[in-house]
Each structure stands twice: as structure tokens, then as C-alpha cells.
C-alpha atoms as a PDB file:
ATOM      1  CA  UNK A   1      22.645   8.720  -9.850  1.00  0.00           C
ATOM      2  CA  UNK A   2      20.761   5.298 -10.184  1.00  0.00           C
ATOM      3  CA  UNK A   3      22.211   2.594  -8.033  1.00  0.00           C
ATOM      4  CA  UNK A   4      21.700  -0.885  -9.087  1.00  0.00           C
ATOM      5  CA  UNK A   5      20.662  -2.134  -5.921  1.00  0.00           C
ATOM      6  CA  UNK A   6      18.182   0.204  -5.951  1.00  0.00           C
ATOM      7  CA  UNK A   7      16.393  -1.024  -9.515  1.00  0.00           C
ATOM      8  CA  UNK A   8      16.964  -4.256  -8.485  1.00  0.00           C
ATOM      9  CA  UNK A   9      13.993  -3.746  -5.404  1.00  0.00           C
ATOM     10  CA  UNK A  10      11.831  -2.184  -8.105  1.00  0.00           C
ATOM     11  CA  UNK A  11      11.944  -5.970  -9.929  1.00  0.00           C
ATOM     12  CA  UNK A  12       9.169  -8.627  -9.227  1.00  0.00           C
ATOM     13  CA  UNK A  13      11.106 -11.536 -11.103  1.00  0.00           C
ATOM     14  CA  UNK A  14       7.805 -13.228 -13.268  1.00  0.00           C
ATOM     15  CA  UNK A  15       7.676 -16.830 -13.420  1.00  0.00           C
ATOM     16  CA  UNK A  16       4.299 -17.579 -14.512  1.00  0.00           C
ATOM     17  CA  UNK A  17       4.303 -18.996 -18.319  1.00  0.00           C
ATOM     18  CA  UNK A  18       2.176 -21.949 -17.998  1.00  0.00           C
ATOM     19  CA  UNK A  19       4.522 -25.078 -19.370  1.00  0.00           C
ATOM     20  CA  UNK A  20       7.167 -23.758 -16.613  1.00  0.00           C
ATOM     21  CA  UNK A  21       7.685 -26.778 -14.708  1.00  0.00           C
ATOM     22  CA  UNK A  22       9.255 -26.711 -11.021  1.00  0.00           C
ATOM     23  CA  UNK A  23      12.893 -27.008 -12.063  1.00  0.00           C
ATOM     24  CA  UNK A  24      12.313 -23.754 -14.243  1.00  0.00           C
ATOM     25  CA  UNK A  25      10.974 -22.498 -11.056  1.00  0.00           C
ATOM     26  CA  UNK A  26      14.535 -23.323  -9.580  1.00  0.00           C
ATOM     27  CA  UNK A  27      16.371 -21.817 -12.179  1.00  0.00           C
ATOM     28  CA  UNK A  28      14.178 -18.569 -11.800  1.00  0.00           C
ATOM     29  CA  UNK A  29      14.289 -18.204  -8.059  1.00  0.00           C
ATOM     30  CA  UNK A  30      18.442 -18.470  -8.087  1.00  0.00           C
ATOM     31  CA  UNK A  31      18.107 -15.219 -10.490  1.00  0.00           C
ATOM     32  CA  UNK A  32      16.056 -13.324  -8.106  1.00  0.00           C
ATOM     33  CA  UNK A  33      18.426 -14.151  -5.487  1.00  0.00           C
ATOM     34  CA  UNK A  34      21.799 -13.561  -7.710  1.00  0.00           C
ATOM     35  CA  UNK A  35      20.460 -10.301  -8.332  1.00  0.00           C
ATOM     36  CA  UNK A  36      18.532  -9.434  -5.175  1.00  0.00           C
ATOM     37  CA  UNK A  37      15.104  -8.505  -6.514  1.00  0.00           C
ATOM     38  CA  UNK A  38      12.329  -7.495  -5.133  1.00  0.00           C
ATOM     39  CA  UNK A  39      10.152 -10.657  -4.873  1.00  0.00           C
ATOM     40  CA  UNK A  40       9.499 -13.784  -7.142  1.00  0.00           C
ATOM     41  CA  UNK A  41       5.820 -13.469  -8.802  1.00  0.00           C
ATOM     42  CA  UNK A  42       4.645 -17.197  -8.866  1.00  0.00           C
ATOM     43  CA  UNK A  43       1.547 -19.398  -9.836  1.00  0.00           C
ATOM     44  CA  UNK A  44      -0.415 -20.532  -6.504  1.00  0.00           C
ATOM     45  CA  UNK A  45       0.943 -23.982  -6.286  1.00  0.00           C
ATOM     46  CA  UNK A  46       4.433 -22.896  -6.166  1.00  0.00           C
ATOM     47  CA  UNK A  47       4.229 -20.415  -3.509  1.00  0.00           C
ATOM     48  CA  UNK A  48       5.660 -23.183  -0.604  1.00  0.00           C
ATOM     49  CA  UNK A  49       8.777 -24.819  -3.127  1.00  0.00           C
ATOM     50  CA  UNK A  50       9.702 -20.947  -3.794  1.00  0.00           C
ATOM     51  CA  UNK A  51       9.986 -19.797  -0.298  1.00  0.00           C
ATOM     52  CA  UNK A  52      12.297 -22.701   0.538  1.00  0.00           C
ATOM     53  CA  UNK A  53      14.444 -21.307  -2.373  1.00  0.00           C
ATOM     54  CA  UNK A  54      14.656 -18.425  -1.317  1.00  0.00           C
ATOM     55  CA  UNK A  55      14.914 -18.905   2.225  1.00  0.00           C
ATOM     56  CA  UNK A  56      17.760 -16.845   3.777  1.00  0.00           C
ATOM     57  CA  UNK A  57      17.870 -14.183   1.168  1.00  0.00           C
ATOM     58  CA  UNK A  58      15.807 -11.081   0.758  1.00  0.00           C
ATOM     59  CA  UNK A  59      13.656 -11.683  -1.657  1.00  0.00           C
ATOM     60  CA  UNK A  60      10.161 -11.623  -1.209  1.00  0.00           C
ATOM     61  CA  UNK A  61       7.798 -14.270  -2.760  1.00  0.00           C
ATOM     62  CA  UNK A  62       4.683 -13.091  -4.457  1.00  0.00           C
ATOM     63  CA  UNK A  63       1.604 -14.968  -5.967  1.00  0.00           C
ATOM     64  CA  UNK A  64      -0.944 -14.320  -8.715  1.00  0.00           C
ATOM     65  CA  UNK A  65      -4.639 -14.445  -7.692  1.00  0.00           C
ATOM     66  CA  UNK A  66      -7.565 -15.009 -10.300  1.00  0.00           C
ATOM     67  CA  UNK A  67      -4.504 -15.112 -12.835  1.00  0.00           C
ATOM     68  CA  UNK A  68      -4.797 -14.401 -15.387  1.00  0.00           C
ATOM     69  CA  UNK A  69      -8.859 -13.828 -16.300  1.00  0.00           C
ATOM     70  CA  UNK A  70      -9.921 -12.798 -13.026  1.00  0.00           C
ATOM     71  CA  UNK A  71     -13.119 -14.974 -13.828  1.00  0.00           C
ATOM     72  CA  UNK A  72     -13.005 -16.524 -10.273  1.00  0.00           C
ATOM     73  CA  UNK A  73     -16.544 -15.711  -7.764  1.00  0.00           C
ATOM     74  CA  UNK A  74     -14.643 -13.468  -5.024  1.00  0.00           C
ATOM     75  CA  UNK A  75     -15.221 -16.240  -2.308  1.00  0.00           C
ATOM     76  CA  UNK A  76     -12.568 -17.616  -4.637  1.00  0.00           C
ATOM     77  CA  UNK A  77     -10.447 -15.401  -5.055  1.00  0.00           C
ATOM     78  CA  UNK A  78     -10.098 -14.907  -1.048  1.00  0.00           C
ATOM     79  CA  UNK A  79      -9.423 -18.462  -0.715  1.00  0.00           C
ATOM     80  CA  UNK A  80      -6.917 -18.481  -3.067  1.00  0.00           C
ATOM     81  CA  UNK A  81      -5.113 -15.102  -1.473  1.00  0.00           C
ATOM     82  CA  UNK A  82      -5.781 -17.075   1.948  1.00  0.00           C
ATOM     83  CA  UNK A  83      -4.086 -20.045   1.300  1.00  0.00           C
ATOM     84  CA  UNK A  84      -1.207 -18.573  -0.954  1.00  0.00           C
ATOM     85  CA  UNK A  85      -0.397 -16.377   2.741  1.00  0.00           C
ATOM     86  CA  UNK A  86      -0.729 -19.666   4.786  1.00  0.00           C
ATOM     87  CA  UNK A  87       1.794 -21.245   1.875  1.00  0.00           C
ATOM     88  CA  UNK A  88       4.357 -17.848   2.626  1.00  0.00           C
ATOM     89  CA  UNK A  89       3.437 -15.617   0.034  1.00  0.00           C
ATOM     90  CA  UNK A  90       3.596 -11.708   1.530  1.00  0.00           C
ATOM     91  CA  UNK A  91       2.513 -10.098  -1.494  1.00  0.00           C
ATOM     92  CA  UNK A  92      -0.340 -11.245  -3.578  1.00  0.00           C
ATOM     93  CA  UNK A  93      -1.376  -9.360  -7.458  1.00  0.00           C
ATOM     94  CA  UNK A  94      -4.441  -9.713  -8.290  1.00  0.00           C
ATOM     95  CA  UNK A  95      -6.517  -9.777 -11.498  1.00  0.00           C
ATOM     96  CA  UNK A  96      -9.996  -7.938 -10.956  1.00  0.00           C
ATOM     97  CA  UNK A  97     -13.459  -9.209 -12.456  1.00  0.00           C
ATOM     98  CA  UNK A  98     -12.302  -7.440 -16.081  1.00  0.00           C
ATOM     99  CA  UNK A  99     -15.867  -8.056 -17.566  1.00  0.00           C
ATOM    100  CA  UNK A 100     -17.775  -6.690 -14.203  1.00  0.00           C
ATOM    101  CA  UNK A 101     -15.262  -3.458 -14.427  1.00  0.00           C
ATOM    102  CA  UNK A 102     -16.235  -2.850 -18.703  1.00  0.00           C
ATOM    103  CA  UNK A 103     -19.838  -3.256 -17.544  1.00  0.00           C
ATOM    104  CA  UNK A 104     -19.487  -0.239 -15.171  1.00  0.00           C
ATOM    105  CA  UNK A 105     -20.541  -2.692 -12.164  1.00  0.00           C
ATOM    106  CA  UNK A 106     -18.497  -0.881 -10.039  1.00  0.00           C
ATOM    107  CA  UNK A 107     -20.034  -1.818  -6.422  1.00  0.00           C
ATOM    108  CA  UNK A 108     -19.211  -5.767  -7.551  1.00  0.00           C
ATOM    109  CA  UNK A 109     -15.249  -4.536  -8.503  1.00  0.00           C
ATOM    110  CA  UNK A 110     -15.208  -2.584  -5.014  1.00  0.00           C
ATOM    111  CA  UNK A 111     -16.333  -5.230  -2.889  1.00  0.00           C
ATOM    112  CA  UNK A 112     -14.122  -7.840  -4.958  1.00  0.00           C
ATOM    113  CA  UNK A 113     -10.997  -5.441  -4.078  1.00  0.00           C
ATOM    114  CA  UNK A 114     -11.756  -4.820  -0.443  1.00  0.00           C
ATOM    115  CA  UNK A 115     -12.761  -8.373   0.085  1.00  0.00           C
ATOM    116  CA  UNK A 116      -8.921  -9.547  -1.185  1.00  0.00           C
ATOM    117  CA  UNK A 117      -7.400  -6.758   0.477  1.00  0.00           C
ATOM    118  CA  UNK A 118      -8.458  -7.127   3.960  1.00  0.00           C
ATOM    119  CA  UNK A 119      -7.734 -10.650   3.389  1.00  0.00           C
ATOM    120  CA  UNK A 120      -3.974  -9.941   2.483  1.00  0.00           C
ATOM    121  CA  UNK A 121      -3.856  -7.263   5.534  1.00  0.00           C
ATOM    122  CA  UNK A 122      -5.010  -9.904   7.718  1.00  0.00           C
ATOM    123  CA  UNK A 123      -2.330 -12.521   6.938  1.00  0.00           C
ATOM    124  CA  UNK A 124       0.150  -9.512   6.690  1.00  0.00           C
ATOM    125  CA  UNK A 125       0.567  -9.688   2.918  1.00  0.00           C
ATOM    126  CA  UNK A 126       0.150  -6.590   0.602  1.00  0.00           C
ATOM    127  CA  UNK A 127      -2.188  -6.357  -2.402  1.00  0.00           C
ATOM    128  CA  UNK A 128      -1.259  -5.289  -5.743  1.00  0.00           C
ATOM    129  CA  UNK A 129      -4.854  -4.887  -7.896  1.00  0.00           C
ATOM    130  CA  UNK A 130      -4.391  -5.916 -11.669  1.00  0.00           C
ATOM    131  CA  UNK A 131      -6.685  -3.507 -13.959  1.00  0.00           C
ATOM    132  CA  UNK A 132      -5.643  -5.257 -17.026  1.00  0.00           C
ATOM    133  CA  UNK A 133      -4.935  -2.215 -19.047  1.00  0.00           C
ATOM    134  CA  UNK A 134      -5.244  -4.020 -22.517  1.00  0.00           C
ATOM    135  CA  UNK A 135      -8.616  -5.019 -21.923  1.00  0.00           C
ATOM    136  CA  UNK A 136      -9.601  -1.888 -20.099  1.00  0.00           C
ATOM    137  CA  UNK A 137      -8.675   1.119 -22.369  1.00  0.00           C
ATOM    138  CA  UNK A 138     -10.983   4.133 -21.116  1.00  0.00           C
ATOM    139  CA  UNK A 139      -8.972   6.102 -19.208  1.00  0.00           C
ATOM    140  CA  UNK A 140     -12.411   7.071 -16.896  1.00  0.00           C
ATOM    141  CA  UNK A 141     -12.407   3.129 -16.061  1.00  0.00           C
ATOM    142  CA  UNK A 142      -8.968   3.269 -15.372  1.00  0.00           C
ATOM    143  CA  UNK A 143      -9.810   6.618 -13.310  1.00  0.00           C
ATOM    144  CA  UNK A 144     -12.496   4.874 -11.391  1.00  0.00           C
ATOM    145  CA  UNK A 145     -10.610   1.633 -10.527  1.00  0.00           C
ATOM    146  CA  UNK A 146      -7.673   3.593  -8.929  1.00  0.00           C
ATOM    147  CA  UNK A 147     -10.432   5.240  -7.045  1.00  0.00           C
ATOM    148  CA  UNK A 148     -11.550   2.298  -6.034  1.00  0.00           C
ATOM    149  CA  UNK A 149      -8.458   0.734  -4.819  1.00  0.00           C
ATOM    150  CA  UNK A 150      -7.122   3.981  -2.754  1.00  0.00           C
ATOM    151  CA  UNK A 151     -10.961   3.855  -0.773  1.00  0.00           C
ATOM    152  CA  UNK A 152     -10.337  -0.435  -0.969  1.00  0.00           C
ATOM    153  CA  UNK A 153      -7.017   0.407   0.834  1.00  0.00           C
ATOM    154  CA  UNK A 154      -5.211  -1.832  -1.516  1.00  0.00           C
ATOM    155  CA  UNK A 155      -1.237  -1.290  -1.699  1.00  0.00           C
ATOM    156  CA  UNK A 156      -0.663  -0.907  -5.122  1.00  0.00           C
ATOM    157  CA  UNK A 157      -2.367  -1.021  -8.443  1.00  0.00           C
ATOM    158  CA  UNK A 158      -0.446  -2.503 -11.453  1.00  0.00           C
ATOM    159  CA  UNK A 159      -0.907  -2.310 -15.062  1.00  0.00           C
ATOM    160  CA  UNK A 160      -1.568  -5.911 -16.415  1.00  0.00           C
ATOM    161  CA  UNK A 161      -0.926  -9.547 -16.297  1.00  0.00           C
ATOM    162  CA  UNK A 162       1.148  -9.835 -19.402  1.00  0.00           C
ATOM    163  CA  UNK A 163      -1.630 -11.910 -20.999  1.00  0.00           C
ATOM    164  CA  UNK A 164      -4.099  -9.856 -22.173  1.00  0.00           C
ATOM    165  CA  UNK A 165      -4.087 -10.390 -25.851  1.00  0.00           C
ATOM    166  CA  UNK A 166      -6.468  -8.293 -27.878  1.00  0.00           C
ATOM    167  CA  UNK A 167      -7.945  -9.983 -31.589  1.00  0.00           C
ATOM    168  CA  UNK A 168      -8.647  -7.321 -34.253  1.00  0.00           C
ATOM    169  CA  UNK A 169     -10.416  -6.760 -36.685  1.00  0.00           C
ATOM    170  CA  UNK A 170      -8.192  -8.683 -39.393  1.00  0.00           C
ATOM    171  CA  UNK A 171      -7.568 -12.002 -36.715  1.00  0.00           C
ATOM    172  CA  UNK A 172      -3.919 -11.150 -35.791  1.00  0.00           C
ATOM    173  CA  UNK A 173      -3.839 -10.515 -31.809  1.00  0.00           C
ATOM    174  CA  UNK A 174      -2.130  -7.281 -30.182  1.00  0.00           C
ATOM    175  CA  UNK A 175      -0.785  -6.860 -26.940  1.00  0.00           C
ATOM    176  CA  UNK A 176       0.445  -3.669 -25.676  1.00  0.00           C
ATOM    177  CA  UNK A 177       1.281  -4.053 -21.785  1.00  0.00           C
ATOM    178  CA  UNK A 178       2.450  -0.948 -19.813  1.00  0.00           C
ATOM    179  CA  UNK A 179       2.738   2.376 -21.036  1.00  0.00           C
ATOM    180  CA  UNK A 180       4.125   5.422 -19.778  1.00  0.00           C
ATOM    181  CA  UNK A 181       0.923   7.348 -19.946  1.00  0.00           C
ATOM    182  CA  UNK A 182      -1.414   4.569 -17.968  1.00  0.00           C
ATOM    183  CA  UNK A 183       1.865   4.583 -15.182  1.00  0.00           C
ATOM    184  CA  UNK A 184       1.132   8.814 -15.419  1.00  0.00           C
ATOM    185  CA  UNK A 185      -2.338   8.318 -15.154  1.00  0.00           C
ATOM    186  CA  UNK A 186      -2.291   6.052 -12.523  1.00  0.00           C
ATOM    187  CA  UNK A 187       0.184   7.674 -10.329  1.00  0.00           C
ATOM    188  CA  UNK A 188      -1.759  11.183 -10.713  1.00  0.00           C
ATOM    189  CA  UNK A 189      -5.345   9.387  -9.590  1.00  0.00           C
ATOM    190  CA  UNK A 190      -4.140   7.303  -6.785  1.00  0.00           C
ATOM    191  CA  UNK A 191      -2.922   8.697  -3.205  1.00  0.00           C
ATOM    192  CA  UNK A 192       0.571   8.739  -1.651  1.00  0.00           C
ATOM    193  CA  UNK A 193      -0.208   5.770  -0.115  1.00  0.00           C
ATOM    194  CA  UNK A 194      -1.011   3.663  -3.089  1.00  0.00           C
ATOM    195  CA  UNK A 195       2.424   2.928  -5.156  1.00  0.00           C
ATOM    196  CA  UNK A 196       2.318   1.761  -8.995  1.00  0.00           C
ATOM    197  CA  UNK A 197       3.201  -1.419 -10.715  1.00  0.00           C
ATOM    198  CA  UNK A 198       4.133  -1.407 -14.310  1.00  0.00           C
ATOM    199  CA  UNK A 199       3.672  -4.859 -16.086  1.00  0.00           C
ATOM    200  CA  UNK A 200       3.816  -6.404 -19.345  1.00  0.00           C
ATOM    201  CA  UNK A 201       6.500  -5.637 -21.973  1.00  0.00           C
ATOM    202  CA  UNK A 202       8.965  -4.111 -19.846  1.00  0.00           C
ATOM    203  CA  UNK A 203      11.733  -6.072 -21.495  1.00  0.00           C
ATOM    204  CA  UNK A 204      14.741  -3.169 -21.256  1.00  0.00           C
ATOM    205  CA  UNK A 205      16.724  -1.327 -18.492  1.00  0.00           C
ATOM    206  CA  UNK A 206      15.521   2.090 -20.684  1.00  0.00           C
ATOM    207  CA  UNK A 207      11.720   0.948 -20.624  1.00  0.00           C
ATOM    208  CA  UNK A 208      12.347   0.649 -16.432  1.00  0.00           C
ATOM    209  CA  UNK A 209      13.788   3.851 -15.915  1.00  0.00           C
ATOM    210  CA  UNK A 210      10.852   5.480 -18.302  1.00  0.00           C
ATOM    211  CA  UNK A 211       8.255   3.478 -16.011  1.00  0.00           C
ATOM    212  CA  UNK A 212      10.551   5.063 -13.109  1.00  0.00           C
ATOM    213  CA  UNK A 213      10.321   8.231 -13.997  1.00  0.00           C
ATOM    214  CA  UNK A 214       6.676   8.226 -14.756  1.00  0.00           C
ATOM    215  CA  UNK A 215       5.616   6.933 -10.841  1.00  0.00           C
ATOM    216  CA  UNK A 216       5.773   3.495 -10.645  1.00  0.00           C
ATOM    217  CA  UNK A 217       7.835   1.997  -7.730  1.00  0.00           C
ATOM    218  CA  UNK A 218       7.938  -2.157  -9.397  1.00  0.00           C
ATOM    219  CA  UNK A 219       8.195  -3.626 -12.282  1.00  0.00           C
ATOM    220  CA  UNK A 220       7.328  -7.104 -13.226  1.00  0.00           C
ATOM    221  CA  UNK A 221       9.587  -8.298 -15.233  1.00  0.00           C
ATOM    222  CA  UNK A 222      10.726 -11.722 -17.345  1.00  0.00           C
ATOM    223  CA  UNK A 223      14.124 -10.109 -18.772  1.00  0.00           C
ATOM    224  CA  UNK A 224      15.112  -9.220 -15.561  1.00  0.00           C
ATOM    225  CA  UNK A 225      18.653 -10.630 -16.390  1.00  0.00           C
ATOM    226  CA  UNK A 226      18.859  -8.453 -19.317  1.00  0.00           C
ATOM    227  CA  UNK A 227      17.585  -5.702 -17.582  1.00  0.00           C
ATOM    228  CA  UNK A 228      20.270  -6.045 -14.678  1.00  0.00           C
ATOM    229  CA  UNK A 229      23.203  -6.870 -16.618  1.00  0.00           C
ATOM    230  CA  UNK A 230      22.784  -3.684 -18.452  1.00  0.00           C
ATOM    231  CA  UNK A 231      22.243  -1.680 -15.445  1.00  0.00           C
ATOM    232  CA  UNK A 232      25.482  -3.033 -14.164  1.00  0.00           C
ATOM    233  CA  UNK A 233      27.517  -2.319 -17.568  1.00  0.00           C
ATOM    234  CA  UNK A 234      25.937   1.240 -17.633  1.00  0.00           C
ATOM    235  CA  UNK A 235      26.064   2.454 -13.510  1.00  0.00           C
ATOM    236  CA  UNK A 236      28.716   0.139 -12.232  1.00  0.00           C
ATOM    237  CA  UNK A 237      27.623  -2.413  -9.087  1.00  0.00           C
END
């Protein structure tokens, strides 16, 4: 029997569309606590304004690193997971070096990962490592990178930023997100101890459950209103 409190913790709430401006940010935080998410999945700068929104409610607040390229130098990158901890963020997602990982440059992804990591551990934040699945397709990179984050000690890998648009061959762009076989693949080449995070296009309370079902523990998520209200018509509060 699903319980709607219970899919509501598998929701990181996604507010991180560039033109959002801070009262968006308002209006997105007072879902997340309406409907007792997870966390709130912000953009660096508004790490501090969402954790006085929140404040006295249990949601968590969460912050992008390297979003959403991942083209920051790892000194970088730690800063930025540094001083999103100092600002209250307790979970931090971010986006590996996508071009170093195609380019089978593996010891530069590792030491990227662990760097971040330890970082996080230190300020007692978890790490959620984005492999961008639209960008990387092999399923022996994806292999490798889950590798790398259960021996990086990293908390959870996740899917994708929602961002990763792919041109083909006749100019229009394609963007597939999460699927049911990378959340599979992932969960089967990860330990115990690293969870899954779907991301990107999981817009419906059926797409959440399939994600569910397949091993991953959150879900970003923009429709998380959507999503919710559905749950509640369909399993009662």
C-alpha cells in the first residue's frame, strides 16, 4: 500500500529554471512545505533565503554544484559545495566533468567525486553525483561512474540535471531524462549503501512509482504538485 507521506520524502522539489526570480523561490518553497517533501533543490545563491523559508518544517534544502555543465576546475566545485554547507544546504547534487567522463579520464572524474564528497561529509551534507545520462549513453560509462562513486563514498548517484539537451542530426534538440532501465542499471552496479536519484522528465505520479519500483529512493521533480495531488486522489492522505 503506498502512503503519501511516504512519496512525498522521495520528492526533491526543483527550483532551478534560470529566469526564476526570489519570489518564485517563495512560491516554490511553501509547496515543499504544504506537501512535506523531501528537500528543495536550489541554485547556490539561494541556499540562505530558502532555509529561512523553510525554517521549522522538515524539509531539507539542497543545492546544485557545477550546475548544470559541470565545466567548473574541482577547486571550484569544492568551494562552491563549501560555501553552499556554510549557507545551510545538507545535501548538495552535483554535475561531474561530463567531457573528462566521455574521454574515459576516469582518475580526473574519481578525484573530482571524492574531492566534493569528503567536502560534503565534512560539513555534514550528503552528495548526490550527477552522471548526466543524456550526454553519457554507454551503459559501460555509466557502469564505471557508479563504480566510481560507491569507492568515492558518495551518497547517491542521480540520473541528470534536466538540461542536457542533445542536437541531431536534422537541428531539432532531444532530451530524454530518466529512464527506467538507467534507474535498473544503476541500482544493480552500485552498493547498498549508495541510493538512486531519478531526474529529468519525471512529470507523473505513474512515472514515480515506475522509478520506485526500479531502485531509486528520490526523485527530482518540477510537477511535484501534480504528482502529489494525484497521489492523494488515488491512495487517500
Amino acid at each position: 500500500m503506498t502512503k503519501v507521506s511516504e512519496l512525498a520524502k522521495m520528492i526533491d522539489h526543483s527550483v532551478l529554471n534560470p529566469t526564476m526570480t526570489d519570489s518564485d523561490l517563495e512560491k516554490h518553497c511553501a509547496i515543499a512545505r504544504k506537501y512535506d517533501v523531501a528537500s528543495v533543490c536550489v541554485k547556490p545563491y539561494a541556499v540562505r533565503q530558502a532555509v529561512e523559508l523553510l525554517r521549522g518544517s522538515n524539509v531539507l534544502v539542497g543545492c546544485v554544484i557545477g550546475f548544470p555543465h559541470g565545466n567548473s576546475v574541482t577547486a571550484v566545485k569544492v568551494f562552491e559545495a563549501e560555501q553552499a554547507c556554510k549557507d545551510g544546504a545538507v545535501e548538495i547534487d552535483m554535475v561531474i566533468n561530463i567531457g573528462k567522463a566521455l574521454g574515459g579520464d576516469w582518475d580526473y572524474v574519481e578525484n573530482e567525486i571524492r574531492a566534493v564528497t569528503e567536502t560534503c561529509h565534512g560539513n555534514n551534507a550528503i552528495v548526490k553525483v550527477i552522471i548526466e545520462t543524456d550526454y553519457v549513453t554507454r551503459d559501460e560509462d555509466k557502469i564505471r561512474l557508479c563504480e566510481i562513486c560507491t569507492s568515492s563514498g558518495a551518497d547517491f548517484v542521480k540520473t541528470s540535471t534536466g538540461f542536457g539537451f542533445v542536437k541531431q542530426a536534422d537541428g531539432s534538440y532531444n532530451y530524454t531524462g530518466a529512464t527506467v532501465a538507467d534507474i535498473e542499471l544503476m541500482r544493480r552496479h552500485c552498493s547498498p549503501k549508495v541510493q538512486v536519484k531519478c531526474s529529468g522528465g519525471v512529470r507523473t505520479l505513474d512515472s514515480i512509482l515506475s522509478m520506485r519500483a526500479a531502485g531509486a529512493t528520490r526523485s527530482g521533480a518540477t510537477a511535484t504538485v501534480e504528482i502529489m495531488e494525484e497521489a492523494i486522489k488515488r491512495f487517500g492522505k
